[in-house]
C-alpha atoms as a PDB file:
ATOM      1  CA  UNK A   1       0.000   0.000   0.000  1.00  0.00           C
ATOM      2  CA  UNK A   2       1.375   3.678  -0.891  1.00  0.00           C
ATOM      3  CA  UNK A   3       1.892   6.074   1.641  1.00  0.00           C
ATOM      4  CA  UNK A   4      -0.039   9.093   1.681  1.00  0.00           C
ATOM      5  CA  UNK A   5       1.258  12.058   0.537  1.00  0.00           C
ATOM      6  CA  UNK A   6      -0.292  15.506  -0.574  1.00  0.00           C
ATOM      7  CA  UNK A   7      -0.465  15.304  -4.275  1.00  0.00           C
ATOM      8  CA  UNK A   8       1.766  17.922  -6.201  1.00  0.00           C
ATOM      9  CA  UNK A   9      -0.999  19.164  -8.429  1.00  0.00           C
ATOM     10  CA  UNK A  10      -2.495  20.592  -4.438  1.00  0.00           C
ATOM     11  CA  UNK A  11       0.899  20.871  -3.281  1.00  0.00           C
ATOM     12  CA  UNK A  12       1.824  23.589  -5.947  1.00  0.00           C
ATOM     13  CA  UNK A  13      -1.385  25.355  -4.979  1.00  0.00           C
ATOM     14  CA  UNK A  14      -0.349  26.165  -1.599  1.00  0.00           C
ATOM     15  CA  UNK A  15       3.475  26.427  -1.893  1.00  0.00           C
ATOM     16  CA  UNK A  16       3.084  30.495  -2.750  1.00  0.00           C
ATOM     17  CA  UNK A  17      -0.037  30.723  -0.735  1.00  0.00           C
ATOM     18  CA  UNK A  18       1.492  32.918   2.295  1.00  0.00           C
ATOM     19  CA  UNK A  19       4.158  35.001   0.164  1.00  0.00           C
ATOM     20  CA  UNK A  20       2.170  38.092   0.622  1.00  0.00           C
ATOM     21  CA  UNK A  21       2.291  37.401   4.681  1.00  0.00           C
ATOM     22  CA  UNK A  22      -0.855  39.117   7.247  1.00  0.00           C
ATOM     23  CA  UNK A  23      -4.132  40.780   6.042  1.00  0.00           C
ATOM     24  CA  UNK A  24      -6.831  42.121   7.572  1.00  0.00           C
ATOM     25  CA  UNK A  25      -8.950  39.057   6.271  1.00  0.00           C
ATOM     26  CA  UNK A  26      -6.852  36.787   7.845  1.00  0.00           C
ATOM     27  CA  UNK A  27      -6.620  38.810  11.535  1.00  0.00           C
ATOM     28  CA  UNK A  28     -10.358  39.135  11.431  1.00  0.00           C
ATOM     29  CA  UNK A  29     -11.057  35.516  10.207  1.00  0.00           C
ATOM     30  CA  UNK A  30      -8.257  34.088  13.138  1.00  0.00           C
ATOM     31  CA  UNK A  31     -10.288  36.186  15.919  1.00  0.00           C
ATOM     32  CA  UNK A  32     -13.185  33.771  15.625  1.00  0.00           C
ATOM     33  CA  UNK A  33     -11.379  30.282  15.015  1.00  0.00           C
ATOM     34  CA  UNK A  34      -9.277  31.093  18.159  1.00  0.00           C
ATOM     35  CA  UNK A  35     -12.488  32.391  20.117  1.00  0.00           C
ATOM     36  CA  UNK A  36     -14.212  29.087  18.770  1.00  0.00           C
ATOM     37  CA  UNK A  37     -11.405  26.992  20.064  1.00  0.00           C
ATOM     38  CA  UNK A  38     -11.210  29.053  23.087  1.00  0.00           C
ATOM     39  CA  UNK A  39     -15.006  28.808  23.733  1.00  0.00           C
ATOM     40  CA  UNK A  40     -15.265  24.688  23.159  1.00  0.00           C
ATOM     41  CA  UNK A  41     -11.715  23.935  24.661  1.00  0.00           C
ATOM     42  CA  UNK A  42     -12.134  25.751  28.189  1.00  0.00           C
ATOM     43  CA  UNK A  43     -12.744  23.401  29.909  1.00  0.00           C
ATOM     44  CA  UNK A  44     -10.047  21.013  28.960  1.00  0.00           C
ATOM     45  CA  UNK A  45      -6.143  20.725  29.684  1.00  0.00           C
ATOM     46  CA  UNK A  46      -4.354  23.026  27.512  1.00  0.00           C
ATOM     47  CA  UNK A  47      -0.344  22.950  29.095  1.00  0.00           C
ATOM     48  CA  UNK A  48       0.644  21.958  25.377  1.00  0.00           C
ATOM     49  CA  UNK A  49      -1.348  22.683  22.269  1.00  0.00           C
ATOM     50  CA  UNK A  50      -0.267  22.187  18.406  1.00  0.00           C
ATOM     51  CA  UNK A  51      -2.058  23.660  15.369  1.00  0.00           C
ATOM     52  CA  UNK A  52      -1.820  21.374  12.213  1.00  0.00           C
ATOM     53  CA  UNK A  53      -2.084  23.304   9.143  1.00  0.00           C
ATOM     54  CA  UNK A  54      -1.353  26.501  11.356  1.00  0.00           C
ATOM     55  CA  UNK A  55      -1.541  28.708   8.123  1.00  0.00           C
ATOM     56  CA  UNK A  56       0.272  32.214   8.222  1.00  0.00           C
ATOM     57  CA  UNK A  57       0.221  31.744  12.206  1.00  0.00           C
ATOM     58  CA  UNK A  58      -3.183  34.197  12.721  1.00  0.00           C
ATOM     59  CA  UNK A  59      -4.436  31.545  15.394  1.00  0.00           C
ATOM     60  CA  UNK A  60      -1.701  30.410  16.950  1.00  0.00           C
ATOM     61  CA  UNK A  61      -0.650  34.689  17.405  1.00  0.00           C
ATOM     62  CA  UNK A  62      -4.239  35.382  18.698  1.00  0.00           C
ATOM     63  CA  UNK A  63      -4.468  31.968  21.332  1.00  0.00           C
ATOM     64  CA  UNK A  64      -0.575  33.189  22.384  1.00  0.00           C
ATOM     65  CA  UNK A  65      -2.922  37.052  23.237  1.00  0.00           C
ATOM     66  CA  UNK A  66      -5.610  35.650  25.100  1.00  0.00           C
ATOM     67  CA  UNK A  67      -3.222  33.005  27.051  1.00  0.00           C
ATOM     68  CA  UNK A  68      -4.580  29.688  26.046  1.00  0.00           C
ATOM     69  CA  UNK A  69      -2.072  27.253  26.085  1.00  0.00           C
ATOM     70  CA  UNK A  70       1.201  27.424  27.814  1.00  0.00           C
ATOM     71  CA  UNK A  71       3.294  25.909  24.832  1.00  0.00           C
ATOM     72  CA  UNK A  72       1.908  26.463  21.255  1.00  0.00           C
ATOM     73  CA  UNK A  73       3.304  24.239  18.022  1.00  0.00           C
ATOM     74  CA  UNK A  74       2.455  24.561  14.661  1.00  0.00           C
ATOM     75  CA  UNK A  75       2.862  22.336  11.764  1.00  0.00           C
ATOM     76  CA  UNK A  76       2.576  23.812   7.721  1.00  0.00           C
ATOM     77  CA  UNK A  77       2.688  22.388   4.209  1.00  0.00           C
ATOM     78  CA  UNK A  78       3.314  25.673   3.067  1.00  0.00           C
ATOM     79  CA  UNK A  79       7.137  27.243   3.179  1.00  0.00           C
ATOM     80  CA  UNK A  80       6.248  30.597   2.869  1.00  0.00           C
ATOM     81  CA  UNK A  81       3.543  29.648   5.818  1.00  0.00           C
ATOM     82  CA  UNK A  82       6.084  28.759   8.116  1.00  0.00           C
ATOM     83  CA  UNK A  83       8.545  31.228   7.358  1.00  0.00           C
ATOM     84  CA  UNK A  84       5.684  33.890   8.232  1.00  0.00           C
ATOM     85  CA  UNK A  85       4.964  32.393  11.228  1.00  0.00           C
ATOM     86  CA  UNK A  86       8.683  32.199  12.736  1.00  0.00           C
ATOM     87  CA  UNK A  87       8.642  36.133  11.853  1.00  0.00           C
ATOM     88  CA  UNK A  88       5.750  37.012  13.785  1.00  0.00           C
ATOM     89  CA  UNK A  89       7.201  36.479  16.659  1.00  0.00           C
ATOM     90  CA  UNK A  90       4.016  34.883  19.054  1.00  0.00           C
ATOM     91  CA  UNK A  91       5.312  34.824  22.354  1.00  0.00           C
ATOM     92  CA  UNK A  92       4.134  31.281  23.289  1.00  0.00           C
ATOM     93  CA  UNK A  93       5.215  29.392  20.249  1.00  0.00           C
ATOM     94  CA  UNK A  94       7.927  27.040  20.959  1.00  0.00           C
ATOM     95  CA  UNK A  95       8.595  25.883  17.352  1.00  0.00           C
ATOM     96  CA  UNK A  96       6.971  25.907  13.556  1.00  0.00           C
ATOM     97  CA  UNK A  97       7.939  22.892  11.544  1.00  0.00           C
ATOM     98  CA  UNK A  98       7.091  22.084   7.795  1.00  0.00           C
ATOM     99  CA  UNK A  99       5.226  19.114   7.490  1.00  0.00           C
ATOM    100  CA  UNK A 100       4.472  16.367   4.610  1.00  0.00           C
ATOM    101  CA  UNK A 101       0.724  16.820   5.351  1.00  0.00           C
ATOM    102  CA  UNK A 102       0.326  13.586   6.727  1.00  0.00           C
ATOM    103  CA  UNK A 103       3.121  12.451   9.159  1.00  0.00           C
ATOM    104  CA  UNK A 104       2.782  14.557  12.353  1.00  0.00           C
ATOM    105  CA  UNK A 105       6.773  14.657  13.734  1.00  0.00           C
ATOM    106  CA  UNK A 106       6.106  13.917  17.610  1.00  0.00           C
ATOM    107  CA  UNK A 107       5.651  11.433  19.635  1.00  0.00           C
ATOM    108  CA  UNK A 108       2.874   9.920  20.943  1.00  0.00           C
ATOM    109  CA  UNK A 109       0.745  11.585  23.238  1.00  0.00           C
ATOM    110  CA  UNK A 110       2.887  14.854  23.123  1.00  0.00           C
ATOM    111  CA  UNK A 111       0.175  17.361  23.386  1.00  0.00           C
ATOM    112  CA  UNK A 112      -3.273  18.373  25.326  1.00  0.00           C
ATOM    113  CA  UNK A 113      -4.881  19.331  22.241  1.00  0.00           C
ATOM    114  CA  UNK A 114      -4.474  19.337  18.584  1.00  0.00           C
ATOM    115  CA  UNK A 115      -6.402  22.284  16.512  1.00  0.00           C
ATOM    116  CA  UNK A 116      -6.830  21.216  12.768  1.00  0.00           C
ATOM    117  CA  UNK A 117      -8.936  24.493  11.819  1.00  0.00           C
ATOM    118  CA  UNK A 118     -10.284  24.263   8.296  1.00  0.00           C
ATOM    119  CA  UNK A 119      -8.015  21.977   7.192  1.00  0.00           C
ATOM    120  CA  UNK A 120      -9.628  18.697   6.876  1.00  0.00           C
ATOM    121  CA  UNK A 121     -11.945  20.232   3.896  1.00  0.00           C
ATOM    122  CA  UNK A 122      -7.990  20.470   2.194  1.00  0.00           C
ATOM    123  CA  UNK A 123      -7.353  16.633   3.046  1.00  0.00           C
ATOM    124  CA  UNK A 124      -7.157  13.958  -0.161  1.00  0.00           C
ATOM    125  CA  UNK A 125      -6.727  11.330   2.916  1.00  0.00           C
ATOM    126  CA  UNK A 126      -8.653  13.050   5.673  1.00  0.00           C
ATOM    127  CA  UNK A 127      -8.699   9.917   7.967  1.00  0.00           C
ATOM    128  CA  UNK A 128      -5.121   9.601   8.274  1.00  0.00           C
ATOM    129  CA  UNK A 129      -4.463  12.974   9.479  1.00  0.00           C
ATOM    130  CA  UNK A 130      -7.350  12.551  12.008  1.00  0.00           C
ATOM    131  CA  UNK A 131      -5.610   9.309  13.364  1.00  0.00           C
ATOM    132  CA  UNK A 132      -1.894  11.275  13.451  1.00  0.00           C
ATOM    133  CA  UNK A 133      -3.573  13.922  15.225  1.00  0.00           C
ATOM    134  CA  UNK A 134      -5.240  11.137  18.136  1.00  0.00           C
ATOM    135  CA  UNK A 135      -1.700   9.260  18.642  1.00  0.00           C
ATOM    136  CA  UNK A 136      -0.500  13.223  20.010  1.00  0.00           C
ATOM    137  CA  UNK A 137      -2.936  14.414  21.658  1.00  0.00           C
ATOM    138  CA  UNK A 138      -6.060  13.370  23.678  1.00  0.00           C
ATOM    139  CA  UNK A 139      -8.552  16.034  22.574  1.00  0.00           C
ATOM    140  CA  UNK A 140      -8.749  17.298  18.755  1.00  0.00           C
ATOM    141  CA  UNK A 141     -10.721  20.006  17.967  1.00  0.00           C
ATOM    142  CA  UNK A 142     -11.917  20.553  14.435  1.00  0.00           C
ATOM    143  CA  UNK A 143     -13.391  23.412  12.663  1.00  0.00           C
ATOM    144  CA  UNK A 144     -14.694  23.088   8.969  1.00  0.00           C
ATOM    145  CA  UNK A 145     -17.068  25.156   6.341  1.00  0.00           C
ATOM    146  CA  UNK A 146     -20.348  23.565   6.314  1.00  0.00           C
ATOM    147  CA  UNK A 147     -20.785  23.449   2.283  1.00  0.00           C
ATOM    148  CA  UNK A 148     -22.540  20.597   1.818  1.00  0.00           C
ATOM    149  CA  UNK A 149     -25.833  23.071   1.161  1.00  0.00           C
ATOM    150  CA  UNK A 150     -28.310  22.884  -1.688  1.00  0.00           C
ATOM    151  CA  UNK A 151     -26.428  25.152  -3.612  1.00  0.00           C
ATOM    152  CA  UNK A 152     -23.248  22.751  -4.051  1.00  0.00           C
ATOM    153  CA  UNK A 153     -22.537  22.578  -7.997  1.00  0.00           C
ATOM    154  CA  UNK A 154     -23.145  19.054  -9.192  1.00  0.00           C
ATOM    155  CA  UNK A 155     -19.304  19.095 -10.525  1.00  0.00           C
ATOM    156  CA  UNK A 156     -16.155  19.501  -8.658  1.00  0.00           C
ATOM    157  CA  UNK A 157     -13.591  22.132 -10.103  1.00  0.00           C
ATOM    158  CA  UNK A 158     -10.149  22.952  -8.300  1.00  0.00           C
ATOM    159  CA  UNK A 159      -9.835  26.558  -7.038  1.00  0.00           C
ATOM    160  CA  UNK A 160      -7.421  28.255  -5.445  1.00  0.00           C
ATOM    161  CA  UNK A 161      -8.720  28.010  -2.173  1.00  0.00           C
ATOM    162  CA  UNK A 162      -7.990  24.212  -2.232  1.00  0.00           C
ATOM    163  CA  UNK A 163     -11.285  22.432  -0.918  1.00  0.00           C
ATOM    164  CA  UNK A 164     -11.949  18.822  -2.466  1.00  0.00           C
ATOM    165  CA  UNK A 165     -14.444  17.537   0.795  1.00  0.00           C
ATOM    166  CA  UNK A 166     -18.014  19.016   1.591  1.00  0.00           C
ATOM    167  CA  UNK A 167     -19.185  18.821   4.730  1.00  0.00           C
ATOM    168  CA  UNK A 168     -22.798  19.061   6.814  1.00  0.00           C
ATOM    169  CA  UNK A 169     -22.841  18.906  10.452  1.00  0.00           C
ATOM    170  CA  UNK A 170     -23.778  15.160  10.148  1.00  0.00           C
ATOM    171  CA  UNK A 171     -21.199  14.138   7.826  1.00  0.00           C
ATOM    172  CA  UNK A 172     -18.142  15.812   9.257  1.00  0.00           C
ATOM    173  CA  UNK A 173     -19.651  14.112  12.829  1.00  0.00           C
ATOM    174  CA  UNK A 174     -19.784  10.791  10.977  1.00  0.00           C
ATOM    175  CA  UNK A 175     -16.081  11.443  10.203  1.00  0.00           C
ATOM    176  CA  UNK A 176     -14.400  11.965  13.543  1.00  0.00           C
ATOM    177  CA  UNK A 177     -16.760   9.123  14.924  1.00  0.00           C
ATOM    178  CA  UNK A 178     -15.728   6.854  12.308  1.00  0.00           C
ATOM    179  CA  UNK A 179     -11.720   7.703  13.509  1.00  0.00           C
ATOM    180  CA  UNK A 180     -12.418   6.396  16.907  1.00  0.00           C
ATOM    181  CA  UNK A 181     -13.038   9.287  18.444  1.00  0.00           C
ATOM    182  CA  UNK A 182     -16.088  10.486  20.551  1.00  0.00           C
ATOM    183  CA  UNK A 183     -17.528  14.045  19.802  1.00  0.00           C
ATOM    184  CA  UNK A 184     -17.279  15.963  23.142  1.00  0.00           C
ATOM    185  CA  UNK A 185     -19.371  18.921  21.548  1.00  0.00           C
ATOM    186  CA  UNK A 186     -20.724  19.989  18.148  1.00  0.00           C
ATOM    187  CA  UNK A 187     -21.633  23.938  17.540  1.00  0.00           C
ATOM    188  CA  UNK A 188     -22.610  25.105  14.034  1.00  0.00           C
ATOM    189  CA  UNK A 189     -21.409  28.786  13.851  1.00  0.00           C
ATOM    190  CA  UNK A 190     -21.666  31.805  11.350  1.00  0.00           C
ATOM    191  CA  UNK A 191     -18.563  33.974  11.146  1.00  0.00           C
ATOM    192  CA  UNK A 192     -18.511  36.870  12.500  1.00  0.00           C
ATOM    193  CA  UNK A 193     -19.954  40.068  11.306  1.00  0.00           C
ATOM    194  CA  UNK A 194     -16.834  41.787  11.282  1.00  0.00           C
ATOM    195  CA  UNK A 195     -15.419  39.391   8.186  1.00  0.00           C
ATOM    196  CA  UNK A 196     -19.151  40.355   6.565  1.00  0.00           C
ATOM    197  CA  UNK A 197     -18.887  43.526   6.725  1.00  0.00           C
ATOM    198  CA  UNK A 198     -14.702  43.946   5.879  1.00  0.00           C
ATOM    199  CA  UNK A 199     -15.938  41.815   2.527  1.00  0.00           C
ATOM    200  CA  UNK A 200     -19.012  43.504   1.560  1.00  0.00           C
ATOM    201  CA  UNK A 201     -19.345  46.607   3.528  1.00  0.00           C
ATOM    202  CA  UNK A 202     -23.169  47.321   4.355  1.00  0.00           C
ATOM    203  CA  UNK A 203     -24.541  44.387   2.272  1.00  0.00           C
ATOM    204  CA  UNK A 204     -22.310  42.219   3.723  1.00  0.00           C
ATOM    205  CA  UNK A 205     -23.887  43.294   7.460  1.00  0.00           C
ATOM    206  CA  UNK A 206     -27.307  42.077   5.740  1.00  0.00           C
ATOM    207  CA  UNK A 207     -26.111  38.996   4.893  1.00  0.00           C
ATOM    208  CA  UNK A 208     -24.777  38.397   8.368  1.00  0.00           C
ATOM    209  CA  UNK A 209     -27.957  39.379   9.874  1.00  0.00           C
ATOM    210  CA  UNK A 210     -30.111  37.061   8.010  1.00  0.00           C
ATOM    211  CA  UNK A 211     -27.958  33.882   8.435  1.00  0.00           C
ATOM    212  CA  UNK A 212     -27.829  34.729  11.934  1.00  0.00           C
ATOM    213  CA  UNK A 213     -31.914  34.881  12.288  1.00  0.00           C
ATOM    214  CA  UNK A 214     -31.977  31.578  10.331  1.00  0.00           C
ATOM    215  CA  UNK A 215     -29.485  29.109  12.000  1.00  0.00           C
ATOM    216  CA  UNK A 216     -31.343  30.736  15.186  1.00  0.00           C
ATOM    217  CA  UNK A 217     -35.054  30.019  14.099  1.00  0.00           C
ATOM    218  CA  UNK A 218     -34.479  27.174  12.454  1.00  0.00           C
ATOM    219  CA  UNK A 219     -30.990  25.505  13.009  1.00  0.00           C
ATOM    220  CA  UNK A 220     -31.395  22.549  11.452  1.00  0.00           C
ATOM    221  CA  UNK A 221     -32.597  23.680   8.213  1.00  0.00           C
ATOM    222  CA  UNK A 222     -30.320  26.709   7.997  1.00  0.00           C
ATOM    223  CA  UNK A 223     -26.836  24.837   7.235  1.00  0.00           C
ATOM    224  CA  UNK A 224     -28.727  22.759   4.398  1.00  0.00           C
ATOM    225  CA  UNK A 225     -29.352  26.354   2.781  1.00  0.00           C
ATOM    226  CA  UNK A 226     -26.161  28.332   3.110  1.00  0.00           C
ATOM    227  CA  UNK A 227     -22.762  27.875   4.584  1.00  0.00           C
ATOM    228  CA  UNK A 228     -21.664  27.941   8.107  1.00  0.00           C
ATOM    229  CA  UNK A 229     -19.003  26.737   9.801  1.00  0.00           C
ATOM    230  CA  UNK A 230     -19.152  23.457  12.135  1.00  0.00           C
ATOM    231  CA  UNK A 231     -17.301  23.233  15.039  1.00  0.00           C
ATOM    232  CA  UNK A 232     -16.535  19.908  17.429  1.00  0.00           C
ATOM    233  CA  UNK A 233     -14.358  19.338  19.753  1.00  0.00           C
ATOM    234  CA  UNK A 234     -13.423  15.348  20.048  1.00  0.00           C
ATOM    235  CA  UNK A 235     -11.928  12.678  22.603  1.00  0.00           C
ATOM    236  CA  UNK A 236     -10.072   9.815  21.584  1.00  0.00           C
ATOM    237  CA  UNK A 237     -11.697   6.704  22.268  1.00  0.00           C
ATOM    238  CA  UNK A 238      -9.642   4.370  24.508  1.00  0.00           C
ATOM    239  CA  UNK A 239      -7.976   1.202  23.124  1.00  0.00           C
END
């Protein structure tokens, strides 16, 4: 059986992906992930904590603000991610590494928690990252765009934001299950209206407003008829 390994047709489509370092987008876009994590993770140990696909470093530079976690790691496909991240200098991150995509580079049961925020929706071999990310840590908390919605095109085309899986909030819970690991807590979230609003100015306030009185009248229909994120925060099932 071949080892996985990121293809290079998605390889090349992240390997410049970083070269033009922070924006706003990013910053605003990192403030709720990290108050996600923050929100479902609270109540768990945190001493160590290691972001898999950790981006330009927007999370791992806001958790390091707000004090969660004692030691942050990161791990990146993407040089010109990593290389941004060792120059922001976040004041709780204890190393960066590049990364095959697969392989996580610790041993086992290294960390508290392992964040893998909107990254599985990247994943050709989703499963095996989820089972790296249980042999380091206990807890794994996952974040992913909630596409699977009636208006998913019938065809899949490659863009350059790099997502080949589509998730609902019972697929993506059908995933982690079927990884041997038991879902702690499930949220299904809209961004925040600050990301609205930086997009789209006024309209994009609208927009926020009316997903927001949706997935609160009727949250279960709401995430069949647009996209919002899903959220869960998962325990590794014992041997």
């Amino acid at each position: 059986m071949n080892e996985a390994k990121v293809s290079d047709r998605l390889k090349s489509n992240y390997d410049g992906y970083y070269e033009d370092g922070d924006s706003e987008l990013r910053r605003l876009c990192a403030v709720a992930k990290a108050d996600n994590i923050v929100a479902l993770c609270k109540d768990l140990p945190r001493h160590s904590v290691l972001e898999i696909g950790a981006g330009e470093g927007s999370i791992l530079k806001r958790l390091s603000e707000v004090n969660f976690g004692e030691e942050l790691y990161g791990l990146e496909i993407s040089s010109t991610g990593v290389r941004t991240i060792q120059n922001k200098g976040i004041q709780r991150l204890v190393e960066c590494k590049l990364y095959d995509g697969y392989r996580v580079p610790y041993e086992d049961n290294k960390f508290d928690i392992v964040i893998l925020s909107h990254v599985v929706e990247h994943l050709e071999h989703p499963r095996q990252l989820l089972y790296e990310a249980a042999r380091v840590a206990k807890y794994i908390f996952v974040e992913v765009p909630l596409e699977d919605t009636v208006r998913l095109k019938q065809d899949f085309v490659l863009d350059s934001v790099g997502h080949i899986n589509y998730y609902s909030p019972k697929t993506i819970r059908r995933l982690l299950q079927s990884c041997n690991l038991r879902v702690l807590q499930q949220v299904t979230l809209n961004p925040r209206k600050e990301t609205y609003a930086f997009r789209s100015g006024f309209k994009g306030l609208l927009h926020y407003r009316f997903k927001q009185t949706l997935i609160k009248t009727m949250p279960r229909l709401a995430p069949r008829l647009l996209c919002y994120n899903g959220a869960l925060v998962c325990e590794k099932n014992p041997d």
